[in-house]
N, C-alpha and C. Protein backbone atom coordinates (compact mmCIF):
# COMPACT_ATOMS: atom_id res chain seq x y z
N UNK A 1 -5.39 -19.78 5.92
CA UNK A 1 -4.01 -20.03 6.29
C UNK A 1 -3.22 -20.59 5.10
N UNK A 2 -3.66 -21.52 4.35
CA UNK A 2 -3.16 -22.36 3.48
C UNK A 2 -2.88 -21.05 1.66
N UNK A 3 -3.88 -20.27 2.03
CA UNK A 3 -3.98 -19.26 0.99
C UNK A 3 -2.94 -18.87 1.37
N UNK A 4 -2.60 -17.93 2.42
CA UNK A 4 -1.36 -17.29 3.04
C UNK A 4 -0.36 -17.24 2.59
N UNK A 5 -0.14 -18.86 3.20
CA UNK A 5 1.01 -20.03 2.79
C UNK A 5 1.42 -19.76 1.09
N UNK A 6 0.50 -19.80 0.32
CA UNK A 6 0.60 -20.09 -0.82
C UNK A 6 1.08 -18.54 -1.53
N UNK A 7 0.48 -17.47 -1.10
CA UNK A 7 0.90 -16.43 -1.36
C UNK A 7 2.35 -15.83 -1.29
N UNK A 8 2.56 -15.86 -0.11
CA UNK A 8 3.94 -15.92 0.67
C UNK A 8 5.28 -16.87 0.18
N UNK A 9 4.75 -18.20 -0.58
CA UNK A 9 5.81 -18.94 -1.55
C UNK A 9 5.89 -18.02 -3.03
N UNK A 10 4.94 -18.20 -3.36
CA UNK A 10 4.77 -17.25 -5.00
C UNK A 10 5.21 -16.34 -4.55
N UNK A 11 5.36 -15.12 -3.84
CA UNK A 11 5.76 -14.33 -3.82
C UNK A 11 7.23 -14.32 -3.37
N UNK A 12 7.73 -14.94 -2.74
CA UNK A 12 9.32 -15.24 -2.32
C UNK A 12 9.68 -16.06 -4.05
N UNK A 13 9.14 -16.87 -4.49
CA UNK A 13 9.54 -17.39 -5.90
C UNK A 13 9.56 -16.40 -6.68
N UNK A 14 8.54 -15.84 -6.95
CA UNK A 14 8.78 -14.24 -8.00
C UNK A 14 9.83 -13.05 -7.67
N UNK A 15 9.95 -13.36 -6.49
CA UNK A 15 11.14 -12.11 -5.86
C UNK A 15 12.42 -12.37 -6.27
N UNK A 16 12.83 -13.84 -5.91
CA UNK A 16 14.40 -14.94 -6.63
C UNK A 16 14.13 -14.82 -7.61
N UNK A 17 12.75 -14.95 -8.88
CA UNK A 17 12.93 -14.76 -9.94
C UNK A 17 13.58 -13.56 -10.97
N UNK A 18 13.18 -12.07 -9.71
CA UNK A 18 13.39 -11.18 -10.46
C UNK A 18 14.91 -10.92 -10.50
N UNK A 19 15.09 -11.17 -8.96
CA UNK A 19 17.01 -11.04 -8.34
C UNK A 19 17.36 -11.74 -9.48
N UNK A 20 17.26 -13.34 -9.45
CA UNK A 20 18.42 -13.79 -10.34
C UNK A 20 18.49 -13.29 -12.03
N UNK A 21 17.28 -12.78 -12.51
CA UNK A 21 16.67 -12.53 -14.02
C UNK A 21 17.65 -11.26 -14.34
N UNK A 22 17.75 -10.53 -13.23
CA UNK A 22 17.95 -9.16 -13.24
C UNK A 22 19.75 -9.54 -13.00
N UNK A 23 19.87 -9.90 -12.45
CA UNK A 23 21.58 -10.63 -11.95
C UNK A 23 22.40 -10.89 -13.46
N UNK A 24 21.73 -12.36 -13.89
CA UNK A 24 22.21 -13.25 -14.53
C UNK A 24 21.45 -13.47 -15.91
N UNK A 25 20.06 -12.85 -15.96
CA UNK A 25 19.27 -13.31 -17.17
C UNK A 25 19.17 -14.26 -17.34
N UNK A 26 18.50 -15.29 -15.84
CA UNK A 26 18.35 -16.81 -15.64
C UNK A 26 17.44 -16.90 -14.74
N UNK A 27 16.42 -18.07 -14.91
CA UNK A 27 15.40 -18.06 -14.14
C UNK A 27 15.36 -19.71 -13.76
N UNK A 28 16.17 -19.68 -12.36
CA UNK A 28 16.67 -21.24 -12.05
C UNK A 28 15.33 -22.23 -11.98
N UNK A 29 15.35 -23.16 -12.52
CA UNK A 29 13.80 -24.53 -12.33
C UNK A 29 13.50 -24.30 -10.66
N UNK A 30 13.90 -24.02 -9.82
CA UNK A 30 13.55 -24.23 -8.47
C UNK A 30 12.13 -22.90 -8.37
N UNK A 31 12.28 -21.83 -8.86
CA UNK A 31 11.41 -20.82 -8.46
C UNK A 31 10.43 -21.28 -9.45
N UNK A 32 10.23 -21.92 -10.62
CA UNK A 32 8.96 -22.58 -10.86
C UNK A 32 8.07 -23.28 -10.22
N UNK A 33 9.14 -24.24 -9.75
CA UNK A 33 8.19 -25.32 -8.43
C UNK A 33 7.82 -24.41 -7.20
N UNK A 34 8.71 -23.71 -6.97
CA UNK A 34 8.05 -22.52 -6.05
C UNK A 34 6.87 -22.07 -5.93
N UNK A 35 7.31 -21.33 -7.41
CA UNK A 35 5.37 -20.33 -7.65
C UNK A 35 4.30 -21.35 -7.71
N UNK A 36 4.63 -22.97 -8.36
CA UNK A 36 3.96 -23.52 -8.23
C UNK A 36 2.99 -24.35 -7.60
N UNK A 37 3.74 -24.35 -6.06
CA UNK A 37 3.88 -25.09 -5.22
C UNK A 37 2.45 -23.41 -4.33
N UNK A 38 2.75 -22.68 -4.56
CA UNK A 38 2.30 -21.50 -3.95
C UNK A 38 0.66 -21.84 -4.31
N UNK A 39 0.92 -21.91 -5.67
CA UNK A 39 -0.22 -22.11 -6.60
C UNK A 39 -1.59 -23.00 -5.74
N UNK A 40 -0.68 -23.95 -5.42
CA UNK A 40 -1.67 -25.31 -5.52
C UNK A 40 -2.26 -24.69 -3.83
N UNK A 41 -1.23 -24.44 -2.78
CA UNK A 41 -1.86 -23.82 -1.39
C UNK A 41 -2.96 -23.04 -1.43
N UNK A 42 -2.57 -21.94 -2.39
CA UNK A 42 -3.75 -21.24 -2.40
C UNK A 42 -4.91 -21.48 -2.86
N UNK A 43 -5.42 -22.54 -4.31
CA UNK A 43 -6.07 -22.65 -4.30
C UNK A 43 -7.02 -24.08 -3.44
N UNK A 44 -6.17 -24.85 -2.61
CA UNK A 44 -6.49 -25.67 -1.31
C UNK A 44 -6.81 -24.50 -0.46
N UNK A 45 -6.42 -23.31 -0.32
CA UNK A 45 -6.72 -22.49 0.76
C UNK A 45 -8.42 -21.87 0.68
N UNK A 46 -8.40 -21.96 -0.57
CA UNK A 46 -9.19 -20.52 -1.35
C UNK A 46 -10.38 -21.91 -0.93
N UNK A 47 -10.12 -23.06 -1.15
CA UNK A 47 -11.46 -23.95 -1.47
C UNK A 47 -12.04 -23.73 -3.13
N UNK A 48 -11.10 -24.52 -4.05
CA UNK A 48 -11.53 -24.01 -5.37
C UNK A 48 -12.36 -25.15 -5.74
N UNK A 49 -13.55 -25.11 -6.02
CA UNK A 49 -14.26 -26.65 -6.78
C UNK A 49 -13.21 -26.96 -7.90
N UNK A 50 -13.44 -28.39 -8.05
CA UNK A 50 -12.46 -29.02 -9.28
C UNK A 50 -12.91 -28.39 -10.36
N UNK A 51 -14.15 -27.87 -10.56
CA UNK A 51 -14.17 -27.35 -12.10
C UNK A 51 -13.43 -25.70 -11.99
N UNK A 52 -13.39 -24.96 -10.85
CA UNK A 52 -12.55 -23.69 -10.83
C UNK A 52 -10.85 -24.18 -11.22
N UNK A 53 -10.45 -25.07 -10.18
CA UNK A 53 -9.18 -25.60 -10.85
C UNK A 53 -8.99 -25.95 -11.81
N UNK A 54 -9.78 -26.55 -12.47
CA UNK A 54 -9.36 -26.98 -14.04
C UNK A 54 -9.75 -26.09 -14.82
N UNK A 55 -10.54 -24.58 -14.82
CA UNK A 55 -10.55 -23.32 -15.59
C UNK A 55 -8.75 -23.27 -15.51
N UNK A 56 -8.02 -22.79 -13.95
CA UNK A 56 -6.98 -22.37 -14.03
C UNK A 56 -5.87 -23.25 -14.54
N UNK A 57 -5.80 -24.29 -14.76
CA UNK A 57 -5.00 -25.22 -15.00
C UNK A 57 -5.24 -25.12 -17.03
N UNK A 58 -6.44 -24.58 -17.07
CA UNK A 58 -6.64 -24.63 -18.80
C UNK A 58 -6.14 -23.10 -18.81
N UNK A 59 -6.24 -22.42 -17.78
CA UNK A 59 -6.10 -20.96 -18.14
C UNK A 59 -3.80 -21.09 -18.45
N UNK A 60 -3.35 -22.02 -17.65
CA UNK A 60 -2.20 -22.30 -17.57
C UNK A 60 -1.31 -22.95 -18.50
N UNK A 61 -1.95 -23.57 -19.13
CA UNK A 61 -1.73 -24.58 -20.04
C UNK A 61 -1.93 -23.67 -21.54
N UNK A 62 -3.01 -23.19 -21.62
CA UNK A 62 -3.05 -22.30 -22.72
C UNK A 62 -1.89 -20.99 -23.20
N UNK A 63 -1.21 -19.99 -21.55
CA UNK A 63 -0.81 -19.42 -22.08
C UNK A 63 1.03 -20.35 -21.79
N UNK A 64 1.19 -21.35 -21.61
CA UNK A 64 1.90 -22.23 -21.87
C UNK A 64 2.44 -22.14 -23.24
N UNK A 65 1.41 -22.56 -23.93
CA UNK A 65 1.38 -23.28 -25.20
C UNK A 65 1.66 -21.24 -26.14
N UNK A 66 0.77 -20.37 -25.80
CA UNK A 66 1.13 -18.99 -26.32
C UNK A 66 2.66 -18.51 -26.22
N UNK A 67 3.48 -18.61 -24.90
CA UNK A 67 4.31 -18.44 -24.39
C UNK A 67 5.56 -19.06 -25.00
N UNK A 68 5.32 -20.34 -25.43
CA UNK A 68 6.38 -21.37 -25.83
C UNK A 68 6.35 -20.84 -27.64
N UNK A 69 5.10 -20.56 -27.96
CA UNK A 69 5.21 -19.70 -29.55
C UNK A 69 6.31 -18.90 -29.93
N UNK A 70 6.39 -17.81 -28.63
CA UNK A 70 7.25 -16.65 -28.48
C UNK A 70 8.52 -16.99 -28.08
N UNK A 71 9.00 -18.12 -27.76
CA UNK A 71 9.93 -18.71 -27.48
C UNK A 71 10.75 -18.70 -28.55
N UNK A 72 9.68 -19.81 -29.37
CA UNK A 72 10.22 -20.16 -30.83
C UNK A 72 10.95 -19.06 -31.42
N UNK A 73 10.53 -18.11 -31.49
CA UNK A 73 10.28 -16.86 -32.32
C UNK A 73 11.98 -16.44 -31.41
N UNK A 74 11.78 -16.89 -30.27
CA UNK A 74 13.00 -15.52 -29.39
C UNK A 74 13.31 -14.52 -29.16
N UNK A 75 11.55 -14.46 -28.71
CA UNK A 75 11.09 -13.30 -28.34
C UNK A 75 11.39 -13.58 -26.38
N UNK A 76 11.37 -14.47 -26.00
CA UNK A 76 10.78 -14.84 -24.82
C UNK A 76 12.30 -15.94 -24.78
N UNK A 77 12.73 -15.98 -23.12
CA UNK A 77 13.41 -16.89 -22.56
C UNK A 77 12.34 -18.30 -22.12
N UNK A 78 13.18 -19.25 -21.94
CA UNK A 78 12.44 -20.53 -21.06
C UNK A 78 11.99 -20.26 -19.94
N UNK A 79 13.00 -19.39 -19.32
CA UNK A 79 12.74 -19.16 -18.00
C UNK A 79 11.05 -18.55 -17.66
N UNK A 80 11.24 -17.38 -18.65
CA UNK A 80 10.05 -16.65 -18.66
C UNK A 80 8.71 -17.40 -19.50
N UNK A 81 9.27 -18.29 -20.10
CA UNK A 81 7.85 -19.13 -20.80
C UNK A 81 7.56 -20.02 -19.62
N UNK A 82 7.88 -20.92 -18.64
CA UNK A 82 7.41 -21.05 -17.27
C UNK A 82 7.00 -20.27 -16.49
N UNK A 83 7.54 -19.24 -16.28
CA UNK A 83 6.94 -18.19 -15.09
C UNK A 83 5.94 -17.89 -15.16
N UNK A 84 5.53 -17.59 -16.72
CA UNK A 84 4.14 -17.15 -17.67
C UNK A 84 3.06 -18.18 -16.94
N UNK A 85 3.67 -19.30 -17.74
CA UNK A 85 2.45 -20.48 -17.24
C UNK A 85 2.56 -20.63 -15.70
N UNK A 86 3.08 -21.14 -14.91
CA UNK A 86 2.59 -21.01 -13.52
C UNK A 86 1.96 -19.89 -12.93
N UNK A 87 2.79 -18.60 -13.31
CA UNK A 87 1.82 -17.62 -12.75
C UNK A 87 0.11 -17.31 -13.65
N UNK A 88 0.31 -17.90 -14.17
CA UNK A 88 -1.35 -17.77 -15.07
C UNK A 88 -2.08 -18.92 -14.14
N UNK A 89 -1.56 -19.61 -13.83
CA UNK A 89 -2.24 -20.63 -12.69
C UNK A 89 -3.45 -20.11 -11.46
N UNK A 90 -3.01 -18.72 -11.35
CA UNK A 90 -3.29 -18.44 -10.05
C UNK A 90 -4.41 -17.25 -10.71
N UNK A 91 -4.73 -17.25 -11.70
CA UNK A 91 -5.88 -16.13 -12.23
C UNK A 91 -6.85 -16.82 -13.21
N UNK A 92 -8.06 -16.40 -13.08
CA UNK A 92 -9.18 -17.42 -13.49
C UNK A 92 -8.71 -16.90 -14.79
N UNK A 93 -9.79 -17.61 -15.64
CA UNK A 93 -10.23 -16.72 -16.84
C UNK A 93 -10.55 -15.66 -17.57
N UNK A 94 -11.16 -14.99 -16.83
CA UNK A 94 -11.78 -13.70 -16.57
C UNK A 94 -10.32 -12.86 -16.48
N UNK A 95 -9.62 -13.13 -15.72
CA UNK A 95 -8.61 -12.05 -14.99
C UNK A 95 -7.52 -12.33 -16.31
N UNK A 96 -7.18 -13.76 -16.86
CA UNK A 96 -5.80 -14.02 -17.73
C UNK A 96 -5.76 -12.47 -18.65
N UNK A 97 -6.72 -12.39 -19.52
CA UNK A 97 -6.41 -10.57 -20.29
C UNK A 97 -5.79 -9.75 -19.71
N UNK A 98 -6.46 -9.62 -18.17
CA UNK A 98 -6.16 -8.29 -17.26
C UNK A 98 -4.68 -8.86 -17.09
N UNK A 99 -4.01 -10.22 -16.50
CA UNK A 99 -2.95 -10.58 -17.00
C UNK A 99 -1.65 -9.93 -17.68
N UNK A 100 -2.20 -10.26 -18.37
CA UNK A 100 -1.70 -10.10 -19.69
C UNK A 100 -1.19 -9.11 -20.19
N UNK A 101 -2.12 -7.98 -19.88
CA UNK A 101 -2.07 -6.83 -20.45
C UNK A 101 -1.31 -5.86 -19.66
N UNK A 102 -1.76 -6.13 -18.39
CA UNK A 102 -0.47 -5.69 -17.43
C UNK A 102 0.94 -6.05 -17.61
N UNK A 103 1.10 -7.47 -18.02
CA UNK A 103 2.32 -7.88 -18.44
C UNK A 103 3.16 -6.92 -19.31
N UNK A 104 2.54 -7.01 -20.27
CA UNK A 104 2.64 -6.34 -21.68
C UNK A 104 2.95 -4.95 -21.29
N UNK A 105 1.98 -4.07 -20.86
CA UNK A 105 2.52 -2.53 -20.44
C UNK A 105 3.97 -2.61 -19.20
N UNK A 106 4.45 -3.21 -18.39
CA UNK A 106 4.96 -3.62 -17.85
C UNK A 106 6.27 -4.31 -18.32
N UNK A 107 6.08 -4.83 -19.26
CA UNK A 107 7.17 -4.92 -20.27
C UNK A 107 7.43 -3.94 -20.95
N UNK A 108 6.80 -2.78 -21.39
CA UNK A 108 6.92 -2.30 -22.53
C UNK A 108 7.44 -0.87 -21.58
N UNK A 109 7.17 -0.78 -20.09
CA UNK A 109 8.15 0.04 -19.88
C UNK A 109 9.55 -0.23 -19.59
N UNK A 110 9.76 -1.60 -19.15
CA UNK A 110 10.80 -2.28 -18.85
C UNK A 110 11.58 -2.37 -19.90
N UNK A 111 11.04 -2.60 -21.22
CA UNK A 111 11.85 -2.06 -22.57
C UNK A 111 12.25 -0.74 -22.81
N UNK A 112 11.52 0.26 -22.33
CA UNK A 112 11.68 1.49 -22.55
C UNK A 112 12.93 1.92 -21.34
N UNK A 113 13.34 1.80 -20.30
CA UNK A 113 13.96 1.38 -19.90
C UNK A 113 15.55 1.53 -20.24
N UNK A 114 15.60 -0.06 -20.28
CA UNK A 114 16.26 -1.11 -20.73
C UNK A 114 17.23 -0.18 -22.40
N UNK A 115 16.40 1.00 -23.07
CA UNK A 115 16.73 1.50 -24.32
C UNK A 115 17.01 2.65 -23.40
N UNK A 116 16.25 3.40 -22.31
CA UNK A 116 17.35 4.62 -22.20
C UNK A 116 18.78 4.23 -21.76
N UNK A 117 18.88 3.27 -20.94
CA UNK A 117 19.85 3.13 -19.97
C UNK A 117 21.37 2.37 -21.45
N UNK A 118 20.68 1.69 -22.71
CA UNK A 118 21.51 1.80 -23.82
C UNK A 118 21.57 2.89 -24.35
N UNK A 119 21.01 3.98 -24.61
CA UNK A 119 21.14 4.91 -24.94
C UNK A 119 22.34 5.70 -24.20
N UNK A 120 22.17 6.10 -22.94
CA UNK A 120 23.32 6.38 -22.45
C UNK A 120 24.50 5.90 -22.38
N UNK A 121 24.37 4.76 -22.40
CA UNK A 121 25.81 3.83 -22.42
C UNK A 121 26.23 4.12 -23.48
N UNK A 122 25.70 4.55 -24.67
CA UNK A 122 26.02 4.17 -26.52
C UNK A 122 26.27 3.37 -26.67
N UNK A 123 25.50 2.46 -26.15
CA UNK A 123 26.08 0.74 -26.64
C UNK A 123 24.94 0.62 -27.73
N UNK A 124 25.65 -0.11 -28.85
CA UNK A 124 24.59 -0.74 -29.37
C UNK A 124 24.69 -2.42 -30.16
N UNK A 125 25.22 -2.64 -28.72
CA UNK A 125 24.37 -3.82 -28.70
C UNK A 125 23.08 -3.91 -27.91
N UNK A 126 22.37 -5.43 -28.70
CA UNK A 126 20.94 -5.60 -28.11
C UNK A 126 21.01 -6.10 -26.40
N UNK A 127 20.27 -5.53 -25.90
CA UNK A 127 19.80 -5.60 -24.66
C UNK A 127 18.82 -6.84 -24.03
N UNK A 128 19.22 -7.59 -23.29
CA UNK A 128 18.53 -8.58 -23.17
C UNK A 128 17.25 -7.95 -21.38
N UNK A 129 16.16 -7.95 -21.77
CA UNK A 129 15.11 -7.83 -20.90
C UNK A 129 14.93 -9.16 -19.46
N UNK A 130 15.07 -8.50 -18.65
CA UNK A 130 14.80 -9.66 -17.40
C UNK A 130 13.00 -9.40 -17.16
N UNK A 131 12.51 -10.09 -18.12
CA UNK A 131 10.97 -10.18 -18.48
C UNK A 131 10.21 -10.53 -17.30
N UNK A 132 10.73 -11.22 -16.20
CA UNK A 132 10.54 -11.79 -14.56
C UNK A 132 9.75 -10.39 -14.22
N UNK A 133 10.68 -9.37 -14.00
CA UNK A 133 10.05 -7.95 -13.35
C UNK A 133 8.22 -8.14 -14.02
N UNK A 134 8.22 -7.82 -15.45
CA UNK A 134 7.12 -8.15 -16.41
C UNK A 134 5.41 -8.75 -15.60
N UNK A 135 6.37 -9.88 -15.12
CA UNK A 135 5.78 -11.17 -14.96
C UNK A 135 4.68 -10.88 -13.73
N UNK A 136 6.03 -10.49 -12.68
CA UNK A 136 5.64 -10.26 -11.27
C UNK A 136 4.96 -9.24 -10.89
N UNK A 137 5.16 -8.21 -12.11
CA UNK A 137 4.01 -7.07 -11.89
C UNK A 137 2.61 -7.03 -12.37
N UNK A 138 2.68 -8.25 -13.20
CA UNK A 138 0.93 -8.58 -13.50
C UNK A 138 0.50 -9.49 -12.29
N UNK A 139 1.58 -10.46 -11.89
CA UNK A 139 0.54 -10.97 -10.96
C UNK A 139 0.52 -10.58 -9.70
N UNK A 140 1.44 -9.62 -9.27
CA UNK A 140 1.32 -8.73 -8.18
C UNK A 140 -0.21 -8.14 -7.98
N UNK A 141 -0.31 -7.46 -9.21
CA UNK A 141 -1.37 -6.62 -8.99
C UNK A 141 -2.83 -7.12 -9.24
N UNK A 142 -2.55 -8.55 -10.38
CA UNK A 142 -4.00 -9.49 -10.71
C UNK A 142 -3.91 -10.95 -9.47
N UNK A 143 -3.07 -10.66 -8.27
CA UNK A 143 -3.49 -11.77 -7.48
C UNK A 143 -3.22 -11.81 -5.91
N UNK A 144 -2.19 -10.54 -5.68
CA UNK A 144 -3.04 -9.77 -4.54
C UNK A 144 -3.87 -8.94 -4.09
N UNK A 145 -4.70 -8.63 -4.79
CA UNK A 145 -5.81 -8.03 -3.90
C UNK A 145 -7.32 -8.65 -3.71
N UNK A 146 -6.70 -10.39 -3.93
CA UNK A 146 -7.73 -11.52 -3.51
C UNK A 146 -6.94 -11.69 -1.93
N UNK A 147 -7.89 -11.33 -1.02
CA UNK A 147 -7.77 -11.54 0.31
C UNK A 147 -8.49 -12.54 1.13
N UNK A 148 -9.69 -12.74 0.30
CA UNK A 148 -10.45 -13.97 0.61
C UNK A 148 -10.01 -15.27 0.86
N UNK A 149 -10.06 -15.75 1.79
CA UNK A 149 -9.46 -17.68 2.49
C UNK A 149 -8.94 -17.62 3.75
């Protein structure tokens, strides 16, 4: 039940994330505590031993600290350097690559994208990416199809 619960917040948080990302190219502090808040249900739901939680909490913290790199750089919004880390919360170790990499292809069509739809316009100015979509499609696919709790 508590898994449910937790699913059902992250997933209403990632959904506002993408609306407003996609809207405004803003990812309000409330849908962090959201996904986060999702986070912690599920793994109270799931029954995670403290050493599984603190894999995910290092798995969180790490791509935190990766995420906030790309920041620097401005490659990456704030918004989306939180989303990163909370939603890495909810995938062990094992899964953060699979992550990741989904992210990444997922972005990289969302860029592709993002360049036809400038292309047609002939605009050329730079295009700012609502990286949220990105986000929600790695952990869509790396954290529902745990049905277990």
């Amino acid at each position: 039940m508590l898994h449910a619960l937790g699913l059902l917040l992250g997933g209403c948080g990632l959904l506002w994330a993408m609306v407003s990302d996609v809207r405004r190219y803003i990812i309000p502090d409330p849908v962090h505590a959201l996904v986060l808040l999702g986070a912690g249900l599920s793994a109270l739901g799931l029954a995670l031993s403290w050493q599984e939680g603190a894999f995910h909490l290092g798995v969180g913290l790490i791509g935190f600290i990766a995420a906030l790199l790309l920041f620097a750089r401005g490659w990456l919004g704030g918004g989306d350097v939180k989303l990163i880390a909370v939603c890495l919360l909810w995938v062990s170790p094992r899964q953060s690559l699979e992550f990741l990499l989904i992210m990444a292809l997922a972005g990289a069509v969302l860029a592709l994208a993002v360049l036809v739809k400038r292309g047609l316009s002939r605009s050329t100015e730079p295009s700012p990416l609502p990286y949220s979509l990105a986000i929600a499609a790695a952990w869509a696919v790396c954290v529902l199809p745990r049905t277990e709790g």
